[in-house]
N, C-alpha and C. Protein backbone atom coordinates (compact mmCIF):
# COMPACT_ATOMS: atom_id res chain seq x y z
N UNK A 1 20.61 54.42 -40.00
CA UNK A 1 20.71 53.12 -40.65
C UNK A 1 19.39 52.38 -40.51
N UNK A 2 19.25 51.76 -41.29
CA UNK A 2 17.68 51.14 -41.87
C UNK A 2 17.75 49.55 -41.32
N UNK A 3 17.40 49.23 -40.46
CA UNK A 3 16.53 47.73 -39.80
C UNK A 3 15.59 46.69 -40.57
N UNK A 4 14.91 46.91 -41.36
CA UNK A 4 14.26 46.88 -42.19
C UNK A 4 14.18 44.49 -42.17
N UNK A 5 15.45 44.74 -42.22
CA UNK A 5 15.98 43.04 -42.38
C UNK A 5 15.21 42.19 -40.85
N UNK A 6 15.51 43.23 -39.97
CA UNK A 6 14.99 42.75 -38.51
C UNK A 6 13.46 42.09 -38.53
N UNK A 7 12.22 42.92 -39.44
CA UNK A 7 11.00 42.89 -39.41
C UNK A 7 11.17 40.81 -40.08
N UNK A 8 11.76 40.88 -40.57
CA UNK A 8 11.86 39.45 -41.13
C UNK A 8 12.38 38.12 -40.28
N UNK A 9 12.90 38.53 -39.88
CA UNK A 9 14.06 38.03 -38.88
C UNK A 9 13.39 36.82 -38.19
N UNK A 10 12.19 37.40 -37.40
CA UNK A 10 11.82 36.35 -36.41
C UNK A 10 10.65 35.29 -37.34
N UNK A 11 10.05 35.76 -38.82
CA UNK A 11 9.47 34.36 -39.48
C UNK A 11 10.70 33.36 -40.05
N UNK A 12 11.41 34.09 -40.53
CA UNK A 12 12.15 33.21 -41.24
C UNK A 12 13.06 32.59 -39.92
N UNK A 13 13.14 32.39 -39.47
CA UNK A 13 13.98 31.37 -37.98
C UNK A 13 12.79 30.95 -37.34
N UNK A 14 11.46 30.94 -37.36
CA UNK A 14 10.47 29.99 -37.08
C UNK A 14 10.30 29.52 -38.26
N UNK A 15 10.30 30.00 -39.96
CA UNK A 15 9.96 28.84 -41.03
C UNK A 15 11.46 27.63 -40.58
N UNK A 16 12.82 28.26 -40.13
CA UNK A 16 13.75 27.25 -40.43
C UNK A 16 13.87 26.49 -38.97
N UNK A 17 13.34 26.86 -38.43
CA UNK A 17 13.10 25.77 -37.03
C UNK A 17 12.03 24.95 -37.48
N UNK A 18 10.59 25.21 -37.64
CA UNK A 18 9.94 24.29 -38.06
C UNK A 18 10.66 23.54 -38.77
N UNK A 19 11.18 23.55 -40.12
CA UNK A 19 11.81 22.46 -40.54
C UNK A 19 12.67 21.32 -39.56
N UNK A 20 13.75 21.30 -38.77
CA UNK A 20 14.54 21.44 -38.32
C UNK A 20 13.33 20.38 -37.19
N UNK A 21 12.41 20.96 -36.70
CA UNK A 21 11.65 20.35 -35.80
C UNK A 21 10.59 19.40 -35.92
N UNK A 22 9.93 19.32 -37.08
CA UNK A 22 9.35 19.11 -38.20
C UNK A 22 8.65 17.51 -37.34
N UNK A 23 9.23 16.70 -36.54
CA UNK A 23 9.28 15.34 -36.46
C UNK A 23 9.05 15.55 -34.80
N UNK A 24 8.27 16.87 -34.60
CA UNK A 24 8.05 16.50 -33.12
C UNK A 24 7.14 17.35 -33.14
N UNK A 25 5.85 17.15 -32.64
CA UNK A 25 4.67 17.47 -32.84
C UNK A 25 4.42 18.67 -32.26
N UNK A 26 4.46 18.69 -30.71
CA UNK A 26 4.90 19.55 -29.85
C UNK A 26 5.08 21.05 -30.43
N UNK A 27 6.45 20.53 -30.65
CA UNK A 27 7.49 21.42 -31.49
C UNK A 27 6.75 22.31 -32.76
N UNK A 28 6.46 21.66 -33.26
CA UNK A 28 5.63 21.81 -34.93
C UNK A 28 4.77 22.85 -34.19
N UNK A 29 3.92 22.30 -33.20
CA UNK A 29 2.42 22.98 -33.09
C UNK A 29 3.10 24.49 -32.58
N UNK A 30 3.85 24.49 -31.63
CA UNK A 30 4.49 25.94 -31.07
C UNK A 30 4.70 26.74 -31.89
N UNK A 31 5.89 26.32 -32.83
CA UNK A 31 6.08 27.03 -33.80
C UNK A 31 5.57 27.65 -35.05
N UNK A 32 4.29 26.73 -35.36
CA UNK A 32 3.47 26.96 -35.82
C UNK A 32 2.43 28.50 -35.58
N UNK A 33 2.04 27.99 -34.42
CA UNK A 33 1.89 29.39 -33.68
C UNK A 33 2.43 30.50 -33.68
N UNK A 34 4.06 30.33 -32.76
CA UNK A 34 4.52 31.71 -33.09
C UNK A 34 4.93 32.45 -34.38
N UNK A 35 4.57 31.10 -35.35
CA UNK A 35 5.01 32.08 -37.27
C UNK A 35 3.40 32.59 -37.38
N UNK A 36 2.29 32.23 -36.96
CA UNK A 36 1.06 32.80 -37.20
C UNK A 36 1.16 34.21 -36.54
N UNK A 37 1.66 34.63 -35.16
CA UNK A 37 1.40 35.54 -34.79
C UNK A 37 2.34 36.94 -35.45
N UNK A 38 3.59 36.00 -35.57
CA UNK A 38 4.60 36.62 -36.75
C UNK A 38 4.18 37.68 -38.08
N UNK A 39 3.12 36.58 -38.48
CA UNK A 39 2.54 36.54 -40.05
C UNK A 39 1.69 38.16 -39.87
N UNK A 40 0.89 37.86 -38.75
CA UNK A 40 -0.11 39.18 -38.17
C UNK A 40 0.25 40.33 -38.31
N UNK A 41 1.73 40.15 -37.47
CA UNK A 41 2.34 40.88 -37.25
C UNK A 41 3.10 42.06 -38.58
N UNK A 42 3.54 41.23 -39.66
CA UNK A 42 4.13 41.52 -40.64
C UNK A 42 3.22 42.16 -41.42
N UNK A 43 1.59 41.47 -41.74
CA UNK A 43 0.80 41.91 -42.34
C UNK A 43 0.19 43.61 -42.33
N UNK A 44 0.20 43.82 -40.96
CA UNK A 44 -0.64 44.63 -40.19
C UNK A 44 0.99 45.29 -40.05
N UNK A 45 1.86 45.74 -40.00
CA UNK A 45 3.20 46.46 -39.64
C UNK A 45 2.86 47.62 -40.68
N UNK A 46 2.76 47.77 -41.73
CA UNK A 46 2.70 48.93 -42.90
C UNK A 46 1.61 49.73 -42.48
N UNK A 47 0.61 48.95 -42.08
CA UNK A 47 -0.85 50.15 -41.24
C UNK A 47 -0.28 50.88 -39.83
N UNK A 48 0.41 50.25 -38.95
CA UNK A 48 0.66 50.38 -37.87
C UNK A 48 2.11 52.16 -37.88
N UNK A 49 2.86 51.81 -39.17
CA UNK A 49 3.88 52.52 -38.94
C UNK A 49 3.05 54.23 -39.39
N UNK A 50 1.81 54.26 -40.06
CA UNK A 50 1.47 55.42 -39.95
C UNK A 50 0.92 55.89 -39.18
N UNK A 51 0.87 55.16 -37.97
CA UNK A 51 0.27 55.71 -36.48
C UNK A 51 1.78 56.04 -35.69
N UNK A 52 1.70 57.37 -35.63
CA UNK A 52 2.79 58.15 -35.13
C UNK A 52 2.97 57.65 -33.40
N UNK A 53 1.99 58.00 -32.66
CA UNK A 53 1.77 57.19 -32.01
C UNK A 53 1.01 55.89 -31.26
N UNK A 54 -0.24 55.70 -31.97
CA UNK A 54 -0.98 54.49 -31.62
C UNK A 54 0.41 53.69 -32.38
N UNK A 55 1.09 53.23 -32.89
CA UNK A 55 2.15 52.01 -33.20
C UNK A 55 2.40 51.30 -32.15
N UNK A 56 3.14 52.45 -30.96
CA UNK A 56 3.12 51.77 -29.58
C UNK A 56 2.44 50.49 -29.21
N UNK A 57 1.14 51.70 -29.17
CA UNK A 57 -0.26 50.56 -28.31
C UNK A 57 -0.51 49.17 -29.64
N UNK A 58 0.17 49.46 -31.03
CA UNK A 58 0.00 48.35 -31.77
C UNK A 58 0.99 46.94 -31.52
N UNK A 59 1.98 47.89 -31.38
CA UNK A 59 3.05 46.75 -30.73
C UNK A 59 2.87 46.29 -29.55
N UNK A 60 2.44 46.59 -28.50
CA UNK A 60 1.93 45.95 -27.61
C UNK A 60 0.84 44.89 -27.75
N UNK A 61 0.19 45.08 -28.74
CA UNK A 61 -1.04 44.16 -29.04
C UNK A 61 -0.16 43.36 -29.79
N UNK A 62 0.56 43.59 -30.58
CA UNK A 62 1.02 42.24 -31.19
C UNK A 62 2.39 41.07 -30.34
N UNK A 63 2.83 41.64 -29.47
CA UNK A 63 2.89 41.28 -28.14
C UNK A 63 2.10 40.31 -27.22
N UNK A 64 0.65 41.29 -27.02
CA UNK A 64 -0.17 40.59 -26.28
C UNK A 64 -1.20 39.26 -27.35
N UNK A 65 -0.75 39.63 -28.58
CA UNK A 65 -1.07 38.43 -29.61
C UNK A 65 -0.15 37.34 -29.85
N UNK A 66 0.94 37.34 -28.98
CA UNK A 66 1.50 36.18 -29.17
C UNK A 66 1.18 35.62 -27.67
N UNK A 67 1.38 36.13 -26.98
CA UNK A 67 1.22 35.89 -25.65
C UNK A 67 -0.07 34.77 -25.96
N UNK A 68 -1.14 35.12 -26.47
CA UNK A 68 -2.52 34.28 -26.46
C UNK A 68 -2.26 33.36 -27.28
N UNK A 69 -1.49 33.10 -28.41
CA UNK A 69 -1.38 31.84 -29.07
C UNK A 69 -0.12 30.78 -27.86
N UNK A 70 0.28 31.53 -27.70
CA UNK A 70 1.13 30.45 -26.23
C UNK A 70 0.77 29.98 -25.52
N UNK A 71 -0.07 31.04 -24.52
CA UNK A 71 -1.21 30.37 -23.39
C UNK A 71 -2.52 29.69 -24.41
N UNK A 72 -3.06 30.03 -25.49
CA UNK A 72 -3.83 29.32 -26.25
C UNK A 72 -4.21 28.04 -26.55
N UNK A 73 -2.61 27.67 -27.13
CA UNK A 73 -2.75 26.63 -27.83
C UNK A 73 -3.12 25.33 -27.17
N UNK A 74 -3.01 25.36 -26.08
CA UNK A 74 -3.89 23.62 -25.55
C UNK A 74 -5.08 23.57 -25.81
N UNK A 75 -5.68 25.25 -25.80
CA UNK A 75 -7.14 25.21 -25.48
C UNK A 75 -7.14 25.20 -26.83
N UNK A 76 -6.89 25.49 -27.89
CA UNK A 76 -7.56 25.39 -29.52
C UNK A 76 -7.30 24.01 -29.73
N UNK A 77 -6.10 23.22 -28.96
CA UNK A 77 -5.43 21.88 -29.25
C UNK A 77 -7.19 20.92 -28.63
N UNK A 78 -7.56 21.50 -27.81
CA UNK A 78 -8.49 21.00 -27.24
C UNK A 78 -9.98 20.72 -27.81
N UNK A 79 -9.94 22.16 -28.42
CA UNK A 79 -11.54 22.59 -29.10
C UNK A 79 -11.28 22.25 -31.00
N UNK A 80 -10.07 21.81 -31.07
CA UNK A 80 -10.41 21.12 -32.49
C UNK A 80 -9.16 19.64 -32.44
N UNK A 81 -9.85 18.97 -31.50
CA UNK A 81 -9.80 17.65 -30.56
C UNK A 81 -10.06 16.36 -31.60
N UNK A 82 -11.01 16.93 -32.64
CA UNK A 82 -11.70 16.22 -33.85
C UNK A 82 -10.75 15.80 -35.09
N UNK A 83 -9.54 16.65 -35.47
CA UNK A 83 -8.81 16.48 -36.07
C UNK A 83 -7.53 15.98 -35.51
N UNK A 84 -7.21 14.85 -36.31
CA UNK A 84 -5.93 14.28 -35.86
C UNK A 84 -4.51 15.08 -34.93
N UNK A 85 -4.09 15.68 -35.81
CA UNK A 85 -2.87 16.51 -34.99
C UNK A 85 -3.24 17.45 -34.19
N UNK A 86 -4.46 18.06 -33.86
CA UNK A 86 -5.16 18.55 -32.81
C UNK A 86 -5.29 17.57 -31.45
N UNK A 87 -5.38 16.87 -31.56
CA UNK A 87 -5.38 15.37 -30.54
C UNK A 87 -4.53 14.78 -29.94
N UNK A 88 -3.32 14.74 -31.09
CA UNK A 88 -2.16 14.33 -30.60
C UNK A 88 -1.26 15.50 -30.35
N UNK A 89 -1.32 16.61 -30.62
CA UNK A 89 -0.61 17.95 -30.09
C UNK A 89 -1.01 18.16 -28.49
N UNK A 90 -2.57 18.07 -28.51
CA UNK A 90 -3.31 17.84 -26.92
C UNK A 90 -2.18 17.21 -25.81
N UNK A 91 -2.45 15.95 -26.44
CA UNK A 91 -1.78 14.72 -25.31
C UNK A 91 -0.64 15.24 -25.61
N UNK A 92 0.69 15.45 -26.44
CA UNK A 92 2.08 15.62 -25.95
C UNK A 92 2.02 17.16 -25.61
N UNK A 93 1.08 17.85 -25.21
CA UNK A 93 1.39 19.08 -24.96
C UNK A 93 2.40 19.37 -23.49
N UNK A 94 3.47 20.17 -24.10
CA UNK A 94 3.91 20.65 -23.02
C UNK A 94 5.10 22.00 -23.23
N UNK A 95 4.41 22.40 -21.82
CA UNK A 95 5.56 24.13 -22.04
C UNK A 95 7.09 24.02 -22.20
N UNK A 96 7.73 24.55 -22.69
CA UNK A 96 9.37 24.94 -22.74
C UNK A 96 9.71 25.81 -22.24
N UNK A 97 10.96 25.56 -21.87
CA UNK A 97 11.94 26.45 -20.92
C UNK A 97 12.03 28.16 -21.81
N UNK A 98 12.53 27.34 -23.28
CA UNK A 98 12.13 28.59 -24.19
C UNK A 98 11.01 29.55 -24.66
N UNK A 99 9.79 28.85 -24.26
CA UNK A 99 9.11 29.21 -24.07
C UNK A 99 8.71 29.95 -22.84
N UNK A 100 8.93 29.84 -21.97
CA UNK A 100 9.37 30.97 -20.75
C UNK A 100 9.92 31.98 -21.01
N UNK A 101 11.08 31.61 -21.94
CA UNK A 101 12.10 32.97 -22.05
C UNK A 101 11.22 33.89 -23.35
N UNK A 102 10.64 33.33 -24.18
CA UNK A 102 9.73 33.93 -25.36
C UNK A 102 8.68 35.16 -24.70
N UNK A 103 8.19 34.29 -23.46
CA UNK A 103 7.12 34.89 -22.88
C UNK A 103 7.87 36.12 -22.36
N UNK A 104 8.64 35.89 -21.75
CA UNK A 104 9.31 37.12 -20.39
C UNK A 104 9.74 37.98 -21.77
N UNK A 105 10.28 37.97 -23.03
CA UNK A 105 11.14 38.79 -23.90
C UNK A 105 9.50 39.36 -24.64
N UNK A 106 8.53 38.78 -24.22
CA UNK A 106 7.17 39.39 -24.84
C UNK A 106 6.67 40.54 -23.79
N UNK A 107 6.76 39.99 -22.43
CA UNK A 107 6.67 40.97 -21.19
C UNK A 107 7.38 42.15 -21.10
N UNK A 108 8.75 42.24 -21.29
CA UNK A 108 9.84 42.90 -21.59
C UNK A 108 8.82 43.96 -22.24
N UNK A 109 8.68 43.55 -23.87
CA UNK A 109 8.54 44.20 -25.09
C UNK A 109 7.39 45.24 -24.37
N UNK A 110 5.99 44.80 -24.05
CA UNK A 110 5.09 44.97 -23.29
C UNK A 110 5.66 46.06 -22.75
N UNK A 111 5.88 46.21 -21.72
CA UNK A 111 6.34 47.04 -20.72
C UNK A 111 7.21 48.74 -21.89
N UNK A 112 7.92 48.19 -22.22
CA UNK A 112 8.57 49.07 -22.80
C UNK A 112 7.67 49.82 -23.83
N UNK A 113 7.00 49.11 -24.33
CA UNK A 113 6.24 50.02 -25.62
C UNK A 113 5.33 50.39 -24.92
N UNK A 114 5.02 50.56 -23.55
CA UNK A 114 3.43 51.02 -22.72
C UNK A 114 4.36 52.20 -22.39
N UNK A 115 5.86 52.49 -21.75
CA UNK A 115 6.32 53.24 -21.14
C UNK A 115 6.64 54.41 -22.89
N UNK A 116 7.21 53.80 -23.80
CA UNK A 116 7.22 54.56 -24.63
C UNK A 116 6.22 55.68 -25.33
N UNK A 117 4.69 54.67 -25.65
CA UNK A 117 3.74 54.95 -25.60
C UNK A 117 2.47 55.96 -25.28
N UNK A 118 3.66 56.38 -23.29
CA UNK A 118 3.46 57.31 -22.72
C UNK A 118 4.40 58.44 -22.93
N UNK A 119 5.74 57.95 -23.11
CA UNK A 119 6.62 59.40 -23.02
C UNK A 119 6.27 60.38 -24.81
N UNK A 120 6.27 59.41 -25.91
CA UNK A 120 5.41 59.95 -26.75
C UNK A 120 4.40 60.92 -27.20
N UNK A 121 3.40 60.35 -26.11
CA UNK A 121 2.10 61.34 -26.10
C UNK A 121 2.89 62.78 -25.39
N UNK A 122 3.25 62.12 -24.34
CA UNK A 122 3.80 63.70 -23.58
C UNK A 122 4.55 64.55 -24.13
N UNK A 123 5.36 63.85 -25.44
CA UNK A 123 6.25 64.66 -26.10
C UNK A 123 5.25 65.58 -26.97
N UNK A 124 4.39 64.47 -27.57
CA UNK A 124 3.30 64.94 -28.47
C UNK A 124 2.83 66.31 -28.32
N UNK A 125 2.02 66.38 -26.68
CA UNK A 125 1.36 67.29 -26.14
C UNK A 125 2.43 68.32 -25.63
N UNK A 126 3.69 68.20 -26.02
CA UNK A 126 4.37 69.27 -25.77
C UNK A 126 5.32 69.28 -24.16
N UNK A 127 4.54 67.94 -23.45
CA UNK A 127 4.86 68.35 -22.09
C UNK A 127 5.94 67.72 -21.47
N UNK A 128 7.11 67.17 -23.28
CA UNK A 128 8.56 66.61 -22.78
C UNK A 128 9.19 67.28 -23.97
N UNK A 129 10.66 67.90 -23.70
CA UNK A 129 11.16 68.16 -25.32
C UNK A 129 11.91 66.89 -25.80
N UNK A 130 12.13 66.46 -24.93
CA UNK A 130 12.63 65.58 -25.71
C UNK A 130 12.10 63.91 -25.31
N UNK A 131 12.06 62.84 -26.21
CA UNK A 131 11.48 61.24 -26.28
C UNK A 131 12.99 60.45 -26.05
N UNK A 132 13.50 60.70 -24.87
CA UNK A 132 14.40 60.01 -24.29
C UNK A 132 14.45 58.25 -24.89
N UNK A 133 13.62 57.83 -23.61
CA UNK A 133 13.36 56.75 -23.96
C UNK A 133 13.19 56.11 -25.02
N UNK A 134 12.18 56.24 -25.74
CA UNK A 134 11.81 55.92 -27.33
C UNK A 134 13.33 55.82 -28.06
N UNK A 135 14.42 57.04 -28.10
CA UNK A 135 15.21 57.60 -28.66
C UNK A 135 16.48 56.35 -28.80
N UNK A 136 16.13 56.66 -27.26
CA UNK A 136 17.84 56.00 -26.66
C UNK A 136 17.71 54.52 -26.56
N UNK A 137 16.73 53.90 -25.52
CA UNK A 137 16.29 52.96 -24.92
C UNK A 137 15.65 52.17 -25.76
N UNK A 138 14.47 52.33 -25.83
CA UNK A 138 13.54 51.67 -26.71
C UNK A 138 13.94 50.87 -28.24
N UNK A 139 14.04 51.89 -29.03
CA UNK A 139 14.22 50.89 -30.25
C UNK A 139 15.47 49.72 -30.29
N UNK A 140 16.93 50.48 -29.17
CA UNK A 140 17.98 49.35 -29.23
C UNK A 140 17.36 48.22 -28.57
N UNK A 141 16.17 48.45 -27.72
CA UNK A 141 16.19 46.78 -26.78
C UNK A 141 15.35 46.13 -27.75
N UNK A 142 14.14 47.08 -28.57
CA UNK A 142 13.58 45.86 -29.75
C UNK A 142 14.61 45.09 -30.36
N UNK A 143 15.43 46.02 -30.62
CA UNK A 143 16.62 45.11 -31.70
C UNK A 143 17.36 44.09 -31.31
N UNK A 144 17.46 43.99 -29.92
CA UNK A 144 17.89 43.02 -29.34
C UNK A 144 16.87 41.69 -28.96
N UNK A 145 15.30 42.40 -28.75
CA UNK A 145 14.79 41.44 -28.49
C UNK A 145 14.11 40.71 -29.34
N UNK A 146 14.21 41.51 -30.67
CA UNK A 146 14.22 40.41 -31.93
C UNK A 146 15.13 39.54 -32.59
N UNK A 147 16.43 40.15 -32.36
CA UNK A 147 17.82 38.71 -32.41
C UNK A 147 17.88 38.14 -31.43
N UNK A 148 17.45 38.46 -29.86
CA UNK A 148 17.26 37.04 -28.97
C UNK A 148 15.92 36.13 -29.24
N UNK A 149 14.74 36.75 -29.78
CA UNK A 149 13.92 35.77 -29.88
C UNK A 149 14.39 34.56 -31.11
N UNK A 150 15.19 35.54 -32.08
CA UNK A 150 15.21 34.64 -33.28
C UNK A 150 16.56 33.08 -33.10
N UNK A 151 17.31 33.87 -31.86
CA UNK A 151 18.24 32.66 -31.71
C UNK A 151 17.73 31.76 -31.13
N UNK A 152 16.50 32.24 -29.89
CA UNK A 152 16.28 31.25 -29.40
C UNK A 152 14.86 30.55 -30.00
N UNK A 153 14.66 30.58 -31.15
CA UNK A 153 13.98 30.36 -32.02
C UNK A 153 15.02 28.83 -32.56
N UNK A 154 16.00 29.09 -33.19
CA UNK A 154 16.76 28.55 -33.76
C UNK A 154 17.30 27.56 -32.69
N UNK A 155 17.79 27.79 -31.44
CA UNK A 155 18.46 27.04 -30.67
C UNK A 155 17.34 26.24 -30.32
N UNK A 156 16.27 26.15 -29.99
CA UNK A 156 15.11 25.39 -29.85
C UNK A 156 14.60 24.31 -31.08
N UNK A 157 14.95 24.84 -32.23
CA UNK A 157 14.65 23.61 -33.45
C UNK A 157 15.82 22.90 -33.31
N UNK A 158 17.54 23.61 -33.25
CA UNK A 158 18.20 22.39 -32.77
C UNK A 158 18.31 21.40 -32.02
N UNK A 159 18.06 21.82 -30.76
CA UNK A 159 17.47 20.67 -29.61
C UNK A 159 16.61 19.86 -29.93
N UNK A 160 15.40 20.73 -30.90
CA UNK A 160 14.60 19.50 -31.05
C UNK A 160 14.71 18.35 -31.85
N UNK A 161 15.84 18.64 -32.73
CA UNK A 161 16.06 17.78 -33.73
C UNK A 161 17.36 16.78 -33.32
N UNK A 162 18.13 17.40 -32.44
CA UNK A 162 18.96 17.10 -31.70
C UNK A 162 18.82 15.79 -31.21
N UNK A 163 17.31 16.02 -30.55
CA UNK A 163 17.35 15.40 -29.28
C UNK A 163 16.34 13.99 -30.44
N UNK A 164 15.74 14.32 -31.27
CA UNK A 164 15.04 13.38 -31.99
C UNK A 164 15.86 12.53 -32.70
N UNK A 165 17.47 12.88 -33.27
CA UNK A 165 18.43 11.83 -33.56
C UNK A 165 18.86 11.21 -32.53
N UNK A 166 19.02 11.38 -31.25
CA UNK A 166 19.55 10.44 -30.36
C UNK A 166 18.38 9.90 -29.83
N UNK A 167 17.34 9.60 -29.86
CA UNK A 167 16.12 8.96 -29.86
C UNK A 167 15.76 7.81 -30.89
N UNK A 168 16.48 8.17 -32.32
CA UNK A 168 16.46 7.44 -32.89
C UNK A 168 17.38 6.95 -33.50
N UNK A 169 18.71 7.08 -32.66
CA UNK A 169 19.81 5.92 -32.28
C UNK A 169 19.97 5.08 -31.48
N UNK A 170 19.04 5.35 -30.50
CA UNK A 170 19.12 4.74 -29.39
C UNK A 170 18.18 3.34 -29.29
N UNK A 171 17.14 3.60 -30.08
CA UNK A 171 16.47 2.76 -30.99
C UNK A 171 17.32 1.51 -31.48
């Protein structure tokens, strides 16, 4: 059975959180981010799937490419300081809880496609018959860790919007 819907999955629940979040800067700038690294990701996926095995080491990089727009973004928030919402993204900058969990489900990913990566080659070179891992392991936990990123994608624009109507009831 064909996945295919999954590769989509995690822009479109950062385009509908941004909306959703739209009125909190913070928010905006994060998400912003993680649909850029998304975008990379999607772009560069059709080159990547004809690497039988470098894909691995590609998915790991696109992994370790979100990872840097996360830890990043104060410092770009910083170095283009000159433009308005660069400035004010600066000053309200701050990490999320979900953002913790983004990171660790990026670590996760990490780990697994380095271990895959390896059992691969060895299969490659003959010196496993069979890609256990990869087989069994591997692709079900992507699949999972692309419907947990995407909920908590989603559960994060609700809060934020959530929390921005009772802010401005309270008003």
């Amino acid at each position: 059975m064909s996945f295919h819907f999954l590769d989509l999955l995690i822009p479109i629940s950062c385009a509908i959180t941004l909306c959703l979040a739209w009125k909190d800067i913070n928010a905006r700038y994060m998400v912003v981010c993680c649909l850029l690294s998304s975008i990379v990701c999607l772009l560069s996926l059709n080159w990547a799937m004809t690497k039988p095995i470098g894909f691995y080491a590609w998915s790991m990089a696109m992994s370790g490419l979100f990872l840097v727009f996360v830890f990043g973004r104060r410092y770009w928030a910083l170095k283009f300081g000159y433009i308005k919402f660069f400035s004010e993204a600066y000053d309200q900058h701050r990490y999320t809880p979900q953002e913790a969990i983004l990171v660790a489900v990026s670590v996760i990913c990490i780990v697994s496609n380095f271990i895959t990566l390896v059992e691969v080659y060895m299969y490659w070179k003959y010196w496993f018959d069979n890609a256990y891992y990869k087989l069994y392991v591997r692709d079900n936990l992507q699949k999972f860790m692309i419907i947990l990123s995407s909920l908590i994608y989603l559960s994060y624009g609700f809060k934020v919007s959530k929390k921005k109507e009772l802010n401005q009831e309270s008003v």
